[in-house]
C-alpha atoms as a PDB file:
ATOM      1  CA  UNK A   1      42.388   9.352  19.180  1.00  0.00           C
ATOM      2  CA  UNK A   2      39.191   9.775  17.460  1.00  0.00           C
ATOM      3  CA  UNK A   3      38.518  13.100  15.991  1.00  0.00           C
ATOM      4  CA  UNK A   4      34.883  14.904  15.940  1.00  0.00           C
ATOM      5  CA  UNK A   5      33.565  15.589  12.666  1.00  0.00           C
ATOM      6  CA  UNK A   6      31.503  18.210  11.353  1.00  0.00           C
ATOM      7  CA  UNK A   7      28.092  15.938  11.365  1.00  0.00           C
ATOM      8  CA  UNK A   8      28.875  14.881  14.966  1.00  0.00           C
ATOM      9  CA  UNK A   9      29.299  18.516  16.291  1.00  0.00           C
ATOM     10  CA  UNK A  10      25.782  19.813  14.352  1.00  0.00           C
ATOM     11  CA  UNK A  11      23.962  16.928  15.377  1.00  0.00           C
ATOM     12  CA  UNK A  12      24.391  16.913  19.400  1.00  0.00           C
ATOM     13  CA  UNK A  13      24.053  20.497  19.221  1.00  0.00           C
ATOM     14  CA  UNK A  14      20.681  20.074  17.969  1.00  0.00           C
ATOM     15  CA  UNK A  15      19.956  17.385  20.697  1.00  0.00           C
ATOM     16  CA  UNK A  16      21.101  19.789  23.386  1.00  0.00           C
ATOM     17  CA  UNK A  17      18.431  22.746  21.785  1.00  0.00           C
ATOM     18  CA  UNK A  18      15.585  19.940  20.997  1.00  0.00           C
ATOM     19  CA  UNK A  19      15.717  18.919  24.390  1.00  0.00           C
ATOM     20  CA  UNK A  20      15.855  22.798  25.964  1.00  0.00           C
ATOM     21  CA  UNK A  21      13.235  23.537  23.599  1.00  0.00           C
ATOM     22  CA  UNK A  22      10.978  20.190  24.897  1.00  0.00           C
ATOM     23  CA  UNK A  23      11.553  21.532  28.778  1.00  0.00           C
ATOM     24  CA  UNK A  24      10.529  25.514  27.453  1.00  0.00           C
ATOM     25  CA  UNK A  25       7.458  24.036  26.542  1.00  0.00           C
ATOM     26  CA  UNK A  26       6.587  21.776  28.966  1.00  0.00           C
ATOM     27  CA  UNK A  27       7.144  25.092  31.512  1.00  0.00           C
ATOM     28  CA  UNK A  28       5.017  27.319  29.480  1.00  0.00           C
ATOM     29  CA  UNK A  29       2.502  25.252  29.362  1.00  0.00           C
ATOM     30  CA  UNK A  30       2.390  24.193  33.203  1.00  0.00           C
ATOM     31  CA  UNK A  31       2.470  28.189  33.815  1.00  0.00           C
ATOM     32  CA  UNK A  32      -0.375  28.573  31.370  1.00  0.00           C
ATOM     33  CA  UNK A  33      -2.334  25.647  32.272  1.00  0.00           C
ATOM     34  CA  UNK A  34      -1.861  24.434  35.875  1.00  0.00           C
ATOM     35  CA  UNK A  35      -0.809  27.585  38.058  1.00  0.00           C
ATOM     36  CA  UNK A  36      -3.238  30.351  38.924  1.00  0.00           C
ATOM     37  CA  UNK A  37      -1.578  33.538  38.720  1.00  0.00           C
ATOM     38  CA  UNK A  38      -0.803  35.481  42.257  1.00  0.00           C
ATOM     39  CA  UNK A  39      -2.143  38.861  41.539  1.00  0.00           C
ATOM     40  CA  UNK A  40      -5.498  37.002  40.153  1.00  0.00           C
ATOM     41  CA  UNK A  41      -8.530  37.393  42.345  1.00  0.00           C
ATOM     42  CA  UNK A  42     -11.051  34.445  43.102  1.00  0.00           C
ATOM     43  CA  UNK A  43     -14.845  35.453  42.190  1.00  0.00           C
ATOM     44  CA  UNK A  44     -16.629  35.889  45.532  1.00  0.00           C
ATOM     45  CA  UNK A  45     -19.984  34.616  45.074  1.00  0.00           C
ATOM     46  CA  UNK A  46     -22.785  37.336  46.379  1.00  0.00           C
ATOM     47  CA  UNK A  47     -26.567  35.941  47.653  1.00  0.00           C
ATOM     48  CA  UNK A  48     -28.329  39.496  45.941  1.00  0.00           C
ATOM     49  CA  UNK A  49     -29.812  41.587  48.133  1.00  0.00           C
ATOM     50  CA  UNK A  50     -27.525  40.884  50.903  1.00  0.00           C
ATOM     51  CA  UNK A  51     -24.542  42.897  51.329  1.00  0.00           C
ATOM     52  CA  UNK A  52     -24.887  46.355  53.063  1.00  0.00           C
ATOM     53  CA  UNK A  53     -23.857  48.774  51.809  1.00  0.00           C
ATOM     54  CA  UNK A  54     -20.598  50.418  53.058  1.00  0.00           C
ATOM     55  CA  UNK A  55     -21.023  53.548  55.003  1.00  0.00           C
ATOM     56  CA  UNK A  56     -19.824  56.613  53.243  1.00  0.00           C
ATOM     57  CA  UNK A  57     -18.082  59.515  54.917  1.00  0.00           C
ATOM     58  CA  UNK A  58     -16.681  62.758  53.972  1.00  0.00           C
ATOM     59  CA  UNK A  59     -13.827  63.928  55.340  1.00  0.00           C
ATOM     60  CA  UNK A  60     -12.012  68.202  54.958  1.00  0.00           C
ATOM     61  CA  UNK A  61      -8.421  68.144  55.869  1.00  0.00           C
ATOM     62  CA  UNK A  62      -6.698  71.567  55.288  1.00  0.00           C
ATOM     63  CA  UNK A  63      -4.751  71.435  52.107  1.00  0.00           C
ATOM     64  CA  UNK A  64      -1.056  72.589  52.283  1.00  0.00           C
ATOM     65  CA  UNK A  65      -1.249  74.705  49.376  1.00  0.00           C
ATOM     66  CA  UNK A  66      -3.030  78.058  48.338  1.00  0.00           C
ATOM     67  CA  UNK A  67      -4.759  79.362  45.371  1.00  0.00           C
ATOM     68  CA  UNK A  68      -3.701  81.636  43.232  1.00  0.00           C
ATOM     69  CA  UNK A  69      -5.514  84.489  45.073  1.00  0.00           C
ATOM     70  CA  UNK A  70      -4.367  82.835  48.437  1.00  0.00           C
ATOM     71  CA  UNK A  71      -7.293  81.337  49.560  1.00  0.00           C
ATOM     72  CA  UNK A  72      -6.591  77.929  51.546  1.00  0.00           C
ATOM     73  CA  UNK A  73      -7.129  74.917  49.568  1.00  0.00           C
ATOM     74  CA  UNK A  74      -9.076  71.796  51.276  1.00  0.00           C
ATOM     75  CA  UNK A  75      -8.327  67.977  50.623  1.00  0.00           C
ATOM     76  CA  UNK A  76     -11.544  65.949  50.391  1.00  0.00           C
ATOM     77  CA  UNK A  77     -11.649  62.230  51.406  1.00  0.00           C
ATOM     78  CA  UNK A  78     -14.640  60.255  50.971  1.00  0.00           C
ATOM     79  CA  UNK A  79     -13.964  56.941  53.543  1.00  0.00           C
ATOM     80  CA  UNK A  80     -15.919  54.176  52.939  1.00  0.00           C
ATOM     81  CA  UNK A  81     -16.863  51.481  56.113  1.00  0.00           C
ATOM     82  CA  UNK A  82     -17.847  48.022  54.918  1.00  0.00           C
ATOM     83  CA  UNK A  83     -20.437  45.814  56.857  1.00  0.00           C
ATOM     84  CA  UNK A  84     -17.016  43.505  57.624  1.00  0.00           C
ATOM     85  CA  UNK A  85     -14.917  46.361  59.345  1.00  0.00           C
ATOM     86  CA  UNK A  86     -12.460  47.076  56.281  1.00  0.00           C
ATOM     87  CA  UNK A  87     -12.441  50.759  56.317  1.00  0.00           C
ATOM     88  CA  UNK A  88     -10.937  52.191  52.555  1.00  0.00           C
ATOM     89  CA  UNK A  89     -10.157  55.716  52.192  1.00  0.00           C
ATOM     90  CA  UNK A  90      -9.324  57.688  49.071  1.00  0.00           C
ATOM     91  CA  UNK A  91      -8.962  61.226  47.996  1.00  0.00           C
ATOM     92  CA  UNK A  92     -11.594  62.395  46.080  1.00  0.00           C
ATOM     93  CA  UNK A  93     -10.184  65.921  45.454  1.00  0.00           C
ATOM     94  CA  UNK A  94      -8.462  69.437  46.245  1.00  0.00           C
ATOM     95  CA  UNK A  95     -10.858  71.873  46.378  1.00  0.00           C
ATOM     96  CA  UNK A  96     -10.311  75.836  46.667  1.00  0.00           C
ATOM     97  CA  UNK A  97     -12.060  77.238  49.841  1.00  0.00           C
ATOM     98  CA  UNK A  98     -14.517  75.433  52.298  1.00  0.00           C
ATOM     99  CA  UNK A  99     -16.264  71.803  52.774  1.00  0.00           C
ATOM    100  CA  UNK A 100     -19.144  70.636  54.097  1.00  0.00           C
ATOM    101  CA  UNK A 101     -21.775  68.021  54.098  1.00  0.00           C
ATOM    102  CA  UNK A 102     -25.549  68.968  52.813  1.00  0.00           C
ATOM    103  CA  UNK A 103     -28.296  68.462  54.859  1.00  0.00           C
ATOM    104  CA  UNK A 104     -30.143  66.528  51.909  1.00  0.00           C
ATOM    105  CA  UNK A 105     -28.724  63.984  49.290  1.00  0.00           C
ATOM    106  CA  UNK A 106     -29.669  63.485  45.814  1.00  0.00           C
ATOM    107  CA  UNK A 107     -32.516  60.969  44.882  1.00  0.00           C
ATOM    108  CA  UNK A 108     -29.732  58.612  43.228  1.00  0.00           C
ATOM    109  CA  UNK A 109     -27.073  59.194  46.299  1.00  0.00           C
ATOM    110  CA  UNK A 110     -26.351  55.902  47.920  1.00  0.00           C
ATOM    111  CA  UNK A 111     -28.710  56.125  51.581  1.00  0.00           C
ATOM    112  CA  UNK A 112     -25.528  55.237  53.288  1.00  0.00           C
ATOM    113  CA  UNK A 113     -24.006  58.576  52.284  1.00  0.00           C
ATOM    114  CA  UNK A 114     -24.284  62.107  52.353  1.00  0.00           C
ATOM    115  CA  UNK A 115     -23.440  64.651  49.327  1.00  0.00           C
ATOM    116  CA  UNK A 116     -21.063  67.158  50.362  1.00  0.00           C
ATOM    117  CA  UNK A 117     -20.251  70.802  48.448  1.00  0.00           C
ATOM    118  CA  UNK A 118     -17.413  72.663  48.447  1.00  0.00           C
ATOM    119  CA  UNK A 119     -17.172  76.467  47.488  1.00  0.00           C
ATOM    120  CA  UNK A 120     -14.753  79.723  47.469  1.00  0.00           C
ATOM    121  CA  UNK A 121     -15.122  82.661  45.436  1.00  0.00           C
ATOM    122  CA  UNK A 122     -18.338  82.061  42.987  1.00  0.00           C
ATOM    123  CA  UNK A 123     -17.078  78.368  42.239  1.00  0.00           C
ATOM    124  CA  UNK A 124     -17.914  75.336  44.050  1.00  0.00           C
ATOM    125  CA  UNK A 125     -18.542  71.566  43.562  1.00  0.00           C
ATOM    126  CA  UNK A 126     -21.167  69.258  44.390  1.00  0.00           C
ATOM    127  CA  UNK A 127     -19.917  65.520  45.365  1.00  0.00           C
ATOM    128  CA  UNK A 128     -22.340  62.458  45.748  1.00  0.00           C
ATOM    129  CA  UNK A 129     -21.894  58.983  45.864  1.00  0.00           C
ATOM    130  CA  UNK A 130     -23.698  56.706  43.481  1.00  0.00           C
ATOM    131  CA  UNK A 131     -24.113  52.642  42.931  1.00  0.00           C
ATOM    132  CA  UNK A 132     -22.911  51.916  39.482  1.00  0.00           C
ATOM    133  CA  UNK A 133     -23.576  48.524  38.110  1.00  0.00           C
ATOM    134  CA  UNK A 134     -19.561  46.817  38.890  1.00  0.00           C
ATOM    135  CA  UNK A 135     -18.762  49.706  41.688  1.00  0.00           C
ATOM    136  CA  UNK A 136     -19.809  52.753  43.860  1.00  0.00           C
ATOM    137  CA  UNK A 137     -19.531  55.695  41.899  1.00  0.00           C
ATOM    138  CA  UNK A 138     -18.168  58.913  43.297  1.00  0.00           C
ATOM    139  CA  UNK A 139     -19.121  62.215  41.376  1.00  0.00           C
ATOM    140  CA  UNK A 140     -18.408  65.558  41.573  1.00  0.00           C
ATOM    141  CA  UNK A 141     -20.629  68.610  39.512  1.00  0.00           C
ATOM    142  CA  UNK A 142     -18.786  71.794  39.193  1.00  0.00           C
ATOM    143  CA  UNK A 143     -21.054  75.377  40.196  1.00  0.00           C
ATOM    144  CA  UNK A 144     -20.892  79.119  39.424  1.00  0.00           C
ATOM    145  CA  UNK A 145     -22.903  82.039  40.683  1.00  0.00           C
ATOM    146  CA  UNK A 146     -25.338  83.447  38.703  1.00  0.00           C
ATOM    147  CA  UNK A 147     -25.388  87.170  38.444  1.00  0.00           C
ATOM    148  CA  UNK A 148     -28.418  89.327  36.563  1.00  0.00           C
ATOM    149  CA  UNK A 149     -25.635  89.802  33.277  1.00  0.00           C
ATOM    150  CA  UNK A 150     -24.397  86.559  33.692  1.00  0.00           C
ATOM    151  CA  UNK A 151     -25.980  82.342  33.515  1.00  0.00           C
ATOM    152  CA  UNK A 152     -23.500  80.070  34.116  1.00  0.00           C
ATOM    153  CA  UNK A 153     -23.281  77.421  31.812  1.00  0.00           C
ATOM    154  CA  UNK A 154     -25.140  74.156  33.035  1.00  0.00           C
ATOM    155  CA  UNK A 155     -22.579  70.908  34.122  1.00  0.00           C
ATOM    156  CA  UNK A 156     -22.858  67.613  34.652  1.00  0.00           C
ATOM    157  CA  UNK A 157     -22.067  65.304  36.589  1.00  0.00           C
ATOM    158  CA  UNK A 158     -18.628  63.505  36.007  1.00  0.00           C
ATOM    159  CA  UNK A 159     -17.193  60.007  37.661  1.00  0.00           C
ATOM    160  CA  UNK A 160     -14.257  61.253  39.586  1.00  0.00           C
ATOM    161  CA  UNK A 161     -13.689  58.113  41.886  1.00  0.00           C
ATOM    162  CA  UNK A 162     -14.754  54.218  42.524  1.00  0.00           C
ATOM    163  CA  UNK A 163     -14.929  52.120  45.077  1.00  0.00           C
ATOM    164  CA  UNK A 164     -15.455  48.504  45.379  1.00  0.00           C
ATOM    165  CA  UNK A 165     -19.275  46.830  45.747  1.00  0.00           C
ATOM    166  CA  UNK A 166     -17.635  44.189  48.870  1.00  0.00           C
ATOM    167  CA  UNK A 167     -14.694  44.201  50.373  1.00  0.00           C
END
């Protein structure tokens, strides 16, 4: 009967974690090399100055909450209609008091879109939708009413939602 010794037990344990440490490798590099992730997204080539714009709509659902001083709250969805039929819809915001679309956009508003404004109690915010340079921009400006003892500070205009150039 031939007994192991020390040198034989250390050295085809090494073999066994050389050759697990050759296939770990091999994987990682196959992985990193050869396969194309399944959450990454293939670059869509555009022809510029082709793609419609999507058409932008607002939409006022009543809000199931109340303000502090009970007025109804309203939930304001901007959908957005691509020339291909995908229709994406986000909420833009819960506003205190009443929506509605203006009559007249902003110069920089996207011609496919309205602005909308939403107001209750001397507050209210201004919405628009503007083309940003990687995405459509949604922004919303917040508004006071002036008084004769009081000018409300000016605002500006802050990014409050995105949505895609194509779908």
């Amino acid at each position: 009967m031939e007994y192991m010794t020390v040198t034989k037990f250390f050295i085809g344990r090494a073999i066994v974690v050389s050759i697990l440490l050759v296939l770990g490798f091999g994987v990682f590099v196959y992985k990193t090399y050869f396969t194309t992730p399944p959450n990454a997204e293939t670059p869509v080539q555009e022809t510029v100055g082709t793609t419609e714009p999507p058409v932008f709509v607002w939409k006022y659902e009543k809000a199931n909450t109340l303000n502090l001083d009970g007025i109804p709250k309203t939930n304001v969805f901007l959908e957005a209609t691509y020339s291909n039929g995908v229709v994406e819809r986000t909420l833009i915001a819960t506003t205190d008091g009443g929506c509605n679309d203006l009559p007249e956009s902003d110069k920089d508003s996207v011609p496919t879109s309205t602005d909308a404004q939403c107001y209750a109690a001397g507050l209210g915010y201004h919405f628009k939708v503007t083309k940003g340079s990687t995405s459509y921009l949604v922004q919303k400006k917040r508004f006071e009413e002036a008084s004769p003892d009081y000018t409300p500070p000016a605002s500006v205009y802050e990014v409050v939602g995105e949505f895609p150039l194509s779908k």
